[in-house]
Protein backbone atom coordinates (compact mmCIF):
# COMPACT_ATOMS: atom_id res chain seq x y z
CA UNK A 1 13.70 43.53 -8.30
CA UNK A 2 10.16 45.26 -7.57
CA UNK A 3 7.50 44.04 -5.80
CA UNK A 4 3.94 45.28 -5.42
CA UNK A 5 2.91 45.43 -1.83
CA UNK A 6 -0.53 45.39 -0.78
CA UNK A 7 -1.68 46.80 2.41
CA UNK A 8 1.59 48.17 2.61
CA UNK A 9 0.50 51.09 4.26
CA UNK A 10 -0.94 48.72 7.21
CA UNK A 11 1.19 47.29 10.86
CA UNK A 12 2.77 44.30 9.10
CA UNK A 13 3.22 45.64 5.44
CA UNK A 14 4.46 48.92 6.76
CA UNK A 15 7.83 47.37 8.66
CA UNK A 16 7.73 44.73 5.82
CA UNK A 17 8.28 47.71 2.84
CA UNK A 18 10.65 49.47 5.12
CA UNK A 19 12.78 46.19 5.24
CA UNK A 20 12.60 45.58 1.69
CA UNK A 21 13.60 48.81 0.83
CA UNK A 22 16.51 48.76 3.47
CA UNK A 23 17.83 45.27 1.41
CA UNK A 24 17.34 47.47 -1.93
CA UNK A 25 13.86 45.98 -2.88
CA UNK A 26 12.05 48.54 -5.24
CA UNK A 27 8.50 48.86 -3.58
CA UNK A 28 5.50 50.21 -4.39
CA UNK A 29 2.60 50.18 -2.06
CA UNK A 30 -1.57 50.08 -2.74
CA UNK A 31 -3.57 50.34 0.45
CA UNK A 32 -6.99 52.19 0.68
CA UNK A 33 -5.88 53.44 3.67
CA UNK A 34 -9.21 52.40 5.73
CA UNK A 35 -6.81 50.93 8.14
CA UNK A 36 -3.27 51.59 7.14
CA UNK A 37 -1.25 55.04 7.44
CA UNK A 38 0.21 57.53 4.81
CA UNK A 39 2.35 58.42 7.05
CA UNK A 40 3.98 54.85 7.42
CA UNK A 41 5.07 54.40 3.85
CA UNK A 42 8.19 55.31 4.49
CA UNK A 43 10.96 55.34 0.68
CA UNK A 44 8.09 53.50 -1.22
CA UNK A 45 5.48 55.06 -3.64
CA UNK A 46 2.18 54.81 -2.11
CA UNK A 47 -1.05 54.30 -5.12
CA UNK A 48 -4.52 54.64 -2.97
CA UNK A 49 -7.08 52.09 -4.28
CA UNK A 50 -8.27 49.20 -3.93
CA UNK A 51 -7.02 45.35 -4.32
CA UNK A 52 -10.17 44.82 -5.73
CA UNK A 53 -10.08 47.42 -8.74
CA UNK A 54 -9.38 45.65 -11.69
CA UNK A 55 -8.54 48.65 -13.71
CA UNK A 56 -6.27 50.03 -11.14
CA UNK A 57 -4.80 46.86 -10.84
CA UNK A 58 -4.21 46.65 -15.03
CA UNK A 59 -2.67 50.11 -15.29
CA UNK A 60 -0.46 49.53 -12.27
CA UNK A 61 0.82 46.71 -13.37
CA UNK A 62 1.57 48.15 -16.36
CA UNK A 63 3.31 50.79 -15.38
CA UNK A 64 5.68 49.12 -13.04
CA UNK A 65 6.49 45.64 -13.96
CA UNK A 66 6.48 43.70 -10.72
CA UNK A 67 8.46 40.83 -10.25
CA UNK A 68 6.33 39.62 -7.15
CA UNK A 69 3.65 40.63 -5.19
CA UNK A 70 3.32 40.50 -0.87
CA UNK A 71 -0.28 40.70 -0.15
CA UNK A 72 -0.80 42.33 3.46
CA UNK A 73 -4.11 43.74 2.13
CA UNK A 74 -6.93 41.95 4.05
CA UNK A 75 -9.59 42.70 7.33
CA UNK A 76 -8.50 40.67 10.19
CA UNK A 77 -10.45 41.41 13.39
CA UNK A 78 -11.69 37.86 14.74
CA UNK A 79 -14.39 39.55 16.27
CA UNK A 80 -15.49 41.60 14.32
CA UNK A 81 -15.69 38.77 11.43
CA UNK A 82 -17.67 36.66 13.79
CA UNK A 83 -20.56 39.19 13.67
CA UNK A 84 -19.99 40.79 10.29
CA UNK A 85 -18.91 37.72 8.14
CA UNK A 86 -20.34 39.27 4.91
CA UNK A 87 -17.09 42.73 4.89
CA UNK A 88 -14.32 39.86 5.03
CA UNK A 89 -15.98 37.44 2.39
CA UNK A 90 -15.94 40.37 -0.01
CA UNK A 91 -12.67 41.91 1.11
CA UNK A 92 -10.41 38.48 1.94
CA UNK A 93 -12.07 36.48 -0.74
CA UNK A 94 -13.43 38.05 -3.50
CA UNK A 95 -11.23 41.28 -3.83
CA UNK A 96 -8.13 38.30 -3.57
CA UNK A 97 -9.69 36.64 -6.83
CA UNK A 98 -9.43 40.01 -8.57
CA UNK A 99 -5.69 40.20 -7.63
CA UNK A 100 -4.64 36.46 -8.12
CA UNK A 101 -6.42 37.13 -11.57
CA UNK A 102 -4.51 39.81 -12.42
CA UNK A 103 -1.34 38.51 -11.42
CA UNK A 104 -2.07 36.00 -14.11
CA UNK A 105 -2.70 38.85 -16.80
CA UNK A 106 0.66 40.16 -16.30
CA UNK A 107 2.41 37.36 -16.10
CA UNK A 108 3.71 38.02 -12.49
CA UNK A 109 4.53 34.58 -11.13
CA UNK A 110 5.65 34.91 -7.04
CA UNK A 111 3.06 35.47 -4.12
CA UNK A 112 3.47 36.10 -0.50
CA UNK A 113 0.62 35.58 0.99
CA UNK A 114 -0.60 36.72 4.96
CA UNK A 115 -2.35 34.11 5.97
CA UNK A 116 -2.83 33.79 9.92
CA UNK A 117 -2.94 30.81 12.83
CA UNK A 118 -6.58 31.62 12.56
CA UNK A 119 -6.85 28.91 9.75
CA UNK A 120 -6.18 25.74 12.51
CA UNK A 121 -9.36 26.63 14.62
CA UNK A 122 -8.84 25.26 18.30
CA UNK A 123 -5.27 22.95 18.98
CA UNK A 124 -4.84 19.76 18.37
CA UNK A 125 -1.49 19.43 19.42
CA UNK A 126 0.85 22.19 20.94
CA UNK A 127 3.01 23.43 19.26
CA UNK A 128 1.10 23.48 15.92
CA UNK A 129 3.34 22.79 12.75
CA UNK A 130 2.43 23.36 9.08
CA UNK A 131 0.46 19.49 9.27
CA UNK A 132 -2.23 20.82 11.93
CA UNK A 133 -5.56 20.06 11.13
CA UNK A 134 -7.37 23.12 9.38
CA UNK A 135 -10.57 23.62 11.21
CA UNK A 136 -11.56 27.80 11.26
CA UNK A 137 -13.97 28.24 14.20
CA UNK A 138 -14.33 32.52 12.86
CA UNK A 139 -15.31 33.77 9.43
CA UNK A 140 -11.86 35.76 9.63
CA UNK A 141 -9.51 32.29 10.01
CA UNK A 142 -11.74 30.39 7.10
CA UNK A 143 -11.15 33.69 5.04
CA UNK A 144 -7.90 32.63 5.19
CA UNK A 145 -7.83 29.43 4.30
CA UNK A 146 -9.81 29.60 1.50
CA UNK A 147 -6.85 32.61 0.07
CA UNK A 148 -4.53 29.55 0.77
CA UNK A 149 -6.75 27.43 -1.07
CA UNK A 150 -6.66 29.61 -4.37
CA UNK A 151 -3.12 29.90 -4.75
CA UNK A 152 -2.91 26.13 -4.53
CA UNK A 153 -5.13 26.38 -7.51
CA UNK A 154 -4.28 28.76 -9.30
CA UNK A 155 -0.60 27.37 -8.62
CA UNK A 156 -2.11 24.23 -10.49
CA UNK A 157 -3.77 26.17 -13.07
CA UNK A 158 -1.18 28.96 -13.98
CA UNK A 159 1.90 28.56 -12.83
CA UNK A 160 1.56 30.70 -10.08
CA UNK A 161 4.60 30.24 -7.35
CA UNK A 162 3.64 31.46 -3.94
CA UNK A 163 4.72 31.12 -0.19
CA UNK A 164 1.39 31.61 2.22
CA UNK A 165 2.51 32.72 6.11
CA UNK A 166 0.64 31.32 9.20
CA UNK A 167 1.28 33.87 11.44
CA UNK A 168 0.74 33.66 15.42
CA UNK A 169 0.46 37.25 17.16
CA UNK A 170 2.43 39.86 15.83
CA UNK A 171 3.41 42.06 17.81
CA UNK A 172 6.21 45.26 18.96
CA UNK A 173 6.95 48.07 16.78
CA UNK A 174 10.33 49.26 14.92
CA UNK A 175 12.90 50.05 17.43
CA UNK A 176 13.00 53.55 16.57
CA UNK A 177 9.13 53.91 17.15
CA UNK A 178 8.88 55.34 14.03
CA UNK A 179 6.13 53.06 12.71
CA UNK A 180 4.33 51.06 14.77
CA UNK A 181 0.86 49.50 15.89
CA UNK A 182 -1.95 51.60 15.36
CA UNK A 183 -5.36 50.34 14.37
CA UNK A 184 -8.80 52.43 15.41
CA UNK A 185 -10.22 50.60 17.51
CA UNK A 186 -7.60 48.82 18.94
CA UNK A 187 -8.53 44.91 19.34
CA UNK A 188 -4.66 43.59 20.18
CA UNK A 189 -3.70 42.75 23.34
CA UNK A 190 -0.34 44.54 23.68
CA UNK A 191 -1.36 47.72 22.62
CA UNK A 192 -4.53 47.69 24.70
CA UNK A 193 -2.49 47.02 27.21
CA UNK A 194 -0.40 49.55 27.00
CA UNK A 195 -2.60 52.09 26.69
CA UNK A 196 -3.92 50.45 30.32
CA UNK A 197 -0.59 51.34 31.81
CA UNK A 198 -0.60 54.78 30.23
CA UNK A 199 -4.16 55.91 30.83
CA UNK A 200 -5.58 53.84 33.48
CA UNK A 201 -8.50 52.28 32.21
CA UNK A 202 -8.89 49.07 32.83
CA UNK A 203 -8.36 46.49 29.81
CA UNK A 204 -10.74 43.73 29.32
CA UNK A 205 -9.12 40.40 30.24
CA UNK A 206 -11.40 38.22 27.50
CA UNK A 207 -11.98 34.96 29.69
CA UNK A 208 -10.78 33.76 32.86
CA UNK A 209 -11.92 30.13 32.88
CA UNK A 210 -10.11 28.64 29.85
CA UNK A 211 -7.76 24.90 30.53
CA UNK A 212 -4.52 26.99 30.92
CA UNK A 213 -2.73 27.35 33.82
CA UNK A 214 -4.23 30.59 35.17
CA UNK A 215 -7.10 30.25 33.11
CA UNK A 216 -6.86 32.93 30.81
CA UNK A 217 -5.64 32.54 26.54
CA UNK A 218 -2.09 31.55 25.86
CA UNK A 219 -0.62 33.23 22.42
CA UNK A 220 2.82 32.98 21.17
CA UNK A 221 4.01 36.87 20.15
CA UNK A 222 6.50 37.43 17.32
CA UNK A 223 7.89 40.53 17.29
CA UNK A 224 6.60 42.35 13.43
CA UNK A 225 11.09 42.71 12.19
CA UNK A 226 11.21 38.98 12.53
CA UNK A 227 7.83 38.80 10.44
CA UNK A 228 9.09 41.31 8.10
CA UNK A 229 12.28 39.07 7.56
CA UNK A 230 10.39 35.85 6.94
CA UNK A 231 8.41 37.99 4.00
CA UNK A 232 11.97 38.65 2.23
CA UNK A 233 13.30 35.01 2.74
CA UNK A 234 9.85 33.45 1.64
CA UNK A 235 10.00 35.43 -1.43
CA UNK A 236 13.73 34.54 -1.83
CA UNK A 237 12.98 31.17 -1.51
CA UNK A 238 10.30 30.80 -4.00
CA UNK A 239 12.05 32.42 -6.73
CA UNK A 240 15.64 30.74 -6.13
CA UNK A 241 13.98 27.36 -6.10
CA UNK A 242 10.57 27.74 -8.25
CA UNK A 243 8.28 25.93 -5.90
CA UNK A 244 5.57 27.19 -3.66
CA UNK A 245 4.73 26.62 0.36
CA UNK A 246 3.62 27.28 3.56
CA UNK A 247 5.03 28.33 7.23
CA UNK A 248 3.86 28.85 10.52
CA UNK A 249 5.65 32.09 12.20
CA UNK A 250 6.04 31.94 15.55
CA UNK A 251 8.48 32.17 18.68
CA UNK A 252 7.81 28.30 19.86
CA UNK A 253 6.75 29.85 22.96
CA UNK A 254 3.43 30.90 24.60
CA UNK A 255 2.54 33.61 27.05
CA UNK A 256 -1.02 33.59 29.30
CA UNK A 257 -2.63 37.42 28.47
CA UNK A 258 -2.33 37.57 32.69
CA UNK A 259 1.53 36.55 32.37
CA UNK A 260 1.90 39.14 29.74
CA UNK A 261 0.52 41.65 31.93
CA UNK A 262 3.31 41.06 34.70
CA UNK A 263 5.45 41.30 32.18
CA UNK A 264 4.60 44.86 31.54
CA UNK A 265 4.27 45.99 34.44
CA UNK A 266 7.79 44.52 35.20
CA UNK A 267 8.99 45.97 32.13
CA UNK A 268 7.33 49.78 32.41
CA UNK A 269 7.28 49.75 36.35
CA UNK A 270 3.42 51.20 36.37
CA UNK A 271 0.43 49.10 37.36
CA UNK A 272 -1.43 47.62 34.49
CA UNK A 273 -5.61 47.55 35.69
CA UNK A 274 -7.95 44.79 33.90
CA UNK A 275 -11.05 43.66 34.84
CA UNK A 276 -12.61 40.27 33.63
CA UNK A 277 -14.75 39.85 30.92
CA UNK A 278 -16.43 36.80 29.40
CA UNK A 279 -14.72 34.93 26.57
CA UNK A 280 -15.06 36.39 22.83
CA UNK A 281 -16.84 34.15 20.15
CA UNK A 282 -14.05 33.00 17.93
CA UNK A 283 -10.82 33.04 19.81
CA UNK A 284 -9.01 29.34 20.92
CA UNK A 285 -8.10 29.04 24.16
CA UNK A 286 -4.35 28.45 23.17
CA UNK A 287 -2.03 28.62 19.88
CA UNK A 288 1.73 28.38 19.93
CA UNK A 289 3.16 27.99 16.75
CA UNK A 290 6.61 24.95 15.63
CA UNK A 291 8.86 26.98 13.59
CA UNK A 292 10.60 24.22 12.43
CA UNK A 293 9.98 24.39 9.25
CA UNK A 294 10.80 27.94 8.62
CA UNK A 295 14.15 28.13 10.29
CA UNK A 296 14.82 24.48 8.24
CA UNK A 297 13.96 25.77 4.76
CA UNK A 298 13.82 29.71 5.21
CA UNK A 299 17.12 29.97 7.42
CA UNK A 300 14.51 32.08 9.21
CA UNK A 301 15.47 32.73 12.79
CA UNK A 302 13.62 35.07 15.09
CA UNK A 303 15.62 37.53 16.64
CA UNK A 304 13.57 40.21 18.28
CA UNK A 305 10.81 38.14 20.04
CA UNK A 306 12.27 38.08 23.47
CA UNK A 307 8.79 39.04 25.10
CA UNK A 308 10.36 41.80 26.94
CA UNK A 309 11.92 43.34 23.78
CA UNK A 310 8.43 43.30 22.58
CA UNK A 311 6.69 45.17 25.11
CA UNK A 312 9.89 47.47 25.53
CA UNK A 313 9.45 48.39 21.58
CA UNK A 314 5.30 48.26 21.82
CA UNK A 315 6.05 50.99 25.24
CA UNK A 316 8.25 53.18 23.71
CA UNK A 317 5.91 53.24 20.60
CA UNK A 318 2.91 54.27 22.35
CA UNK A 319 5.18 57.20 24.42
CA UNK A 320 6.57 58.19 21.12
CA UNK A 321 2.98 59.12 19.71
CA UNK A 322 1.87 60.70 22.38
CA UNK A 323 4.10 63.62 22.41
């Protein structure tokens, strides 16, 4: 089997080829390398471009024959959508159309699709299964919706079989710190506050008077292996049973950012500093995700999300780059 991976270059799609590849996937990777890595395509072919380039697109698939294709490939700041809606319109939205379209032109019929908890907007009901109420409250979240949207179409129109993943907040790194978290500038929580404990500077606690219990956001981590496994089992499952769907990918369990911060202190043994800061436009005060329906259909069962295996992993990471 080959698949075409898009944005394979990036945090997810880099531990996601390196999986594939370690179950004997053939990969090949497209990334424009505005956010991902060279240096984190690690056994795959890497072809710099664009998901947008029709031409590239054409000749690539071509050349190579996919079987599927696991579409990383997207911007996905929150806040950075809420005051620049226009970039992830063009990039999540349009450039998608070009790919679903071409997909179609070469007959390639499976889609994994990153979608993100960003598409339910602010809870309804915690935990949040795949039946949540859709309601974006950022440009980045109704991004993705509408890319869920289109394969349900084009599923309609052409045939096209795809599996779209919710995820909640991925998180850690591969346990031999080879690849890992690394975006410029750095918006996530755990590596922010890492680089707290490392450097001193005080991170940004984003809101202090939310309805949790110590007032600041509660987030449900999964660690990025158990992502990259639910990639290879969606894809598994879509072919083996020719149908198409959707999962939430989470850990069932949610973390306050201050809880996560005694965590890593209690983890690293140095002080973590943070000052408060008003809440960001965009972000819900709490999302926990039901995986239910993954470990039901996908036999999908997290195994690395043990919040202190993520910040352990997301630690040694940031130590590993800096020498």
């Amino acid at each position: 089997m080959k698949v075409l991976i898009t944005g394979g270059a990036g945090y997810i799609g880099s531990h996601t080829n390196r999986l594939f590849r370690e179950k004997g996937v053939e990969t090949v990777i497209l990334d424009d390398l505005s956010d991902g890595h060279r240096e984190s395509v690690i056994d795959s072919k890497l072809v710099v471009g664009s998901f947008g380039d029709s031409e590239l697109l054409d000749r690539l698939m071509t050349e190579e024959k996919f079987d599927g294709v696991i579409h990383f490939a997207a911007f996905a700041s929150v806040p950075d959508s809420v005051v620049r809606p226009s970039r992830y319109y063009h990039n999540n939205v349009t450039n998608m159309i070009c790919l679903l379209d071409a997909c179609v032109r070469h007959n390639i019929k499976y889609f994994v699709f990153s979608s993100s908890a960003s598409t339910f907007g602010d809870p309804v009901t915690i935990p949040m299964d795949e039946s949540h109420p859709q309601k974006p409250i950022n440009a980045y979240g109704m991004t993705k919706l509408i890319g869920e949207k289109m394969l349900a179409d084009y599923e309609r129109a052409y045939g096209l079989r795809y599996c779209a993943f919710r995820y909640f907040c991925a998180a850690g790194d591969s346990e031999d710190s080879l690849i890992g978290e690394a975006h410029n500038p750095e918006t996530h929580l755990i590596p922010s506050m890492v680089k707290a404990a490392l450097n001193g500077k005080p991170l940004k606690v984003f809101g202090t008077d939310y309805p949790t219990r110590d007032g600041s956001c509660i987030r449900d981590f999964i660690h990025v292996l158990d992502l990259a496994e639910a990639h290879y089992l969606g894809l598994k499952y879509i072919m083996e049973n020719d149908t198409s769907d959707c999962f939430n990918l989470g850990s069932n369990t949610g973390f306050t950012v201050l809880e996560m911060i005694k965590a890593l202190e209690e983890v690293s043994g140095l002080k973590v500093p943070f000052e408060p800061d008003g809440r960001r436009d965009g972000d819900p005060a709490s999302l926990v995700a039901s995986n239910e329906k993954a470990a039901r259909l996908l036999n999908w069962t997290p195994k690395h999300s043990d919040i202190h295996k993520i910040l352990t992993d997301a630690l040694n990471w940031e130590n590993n780059r800096r020498y």
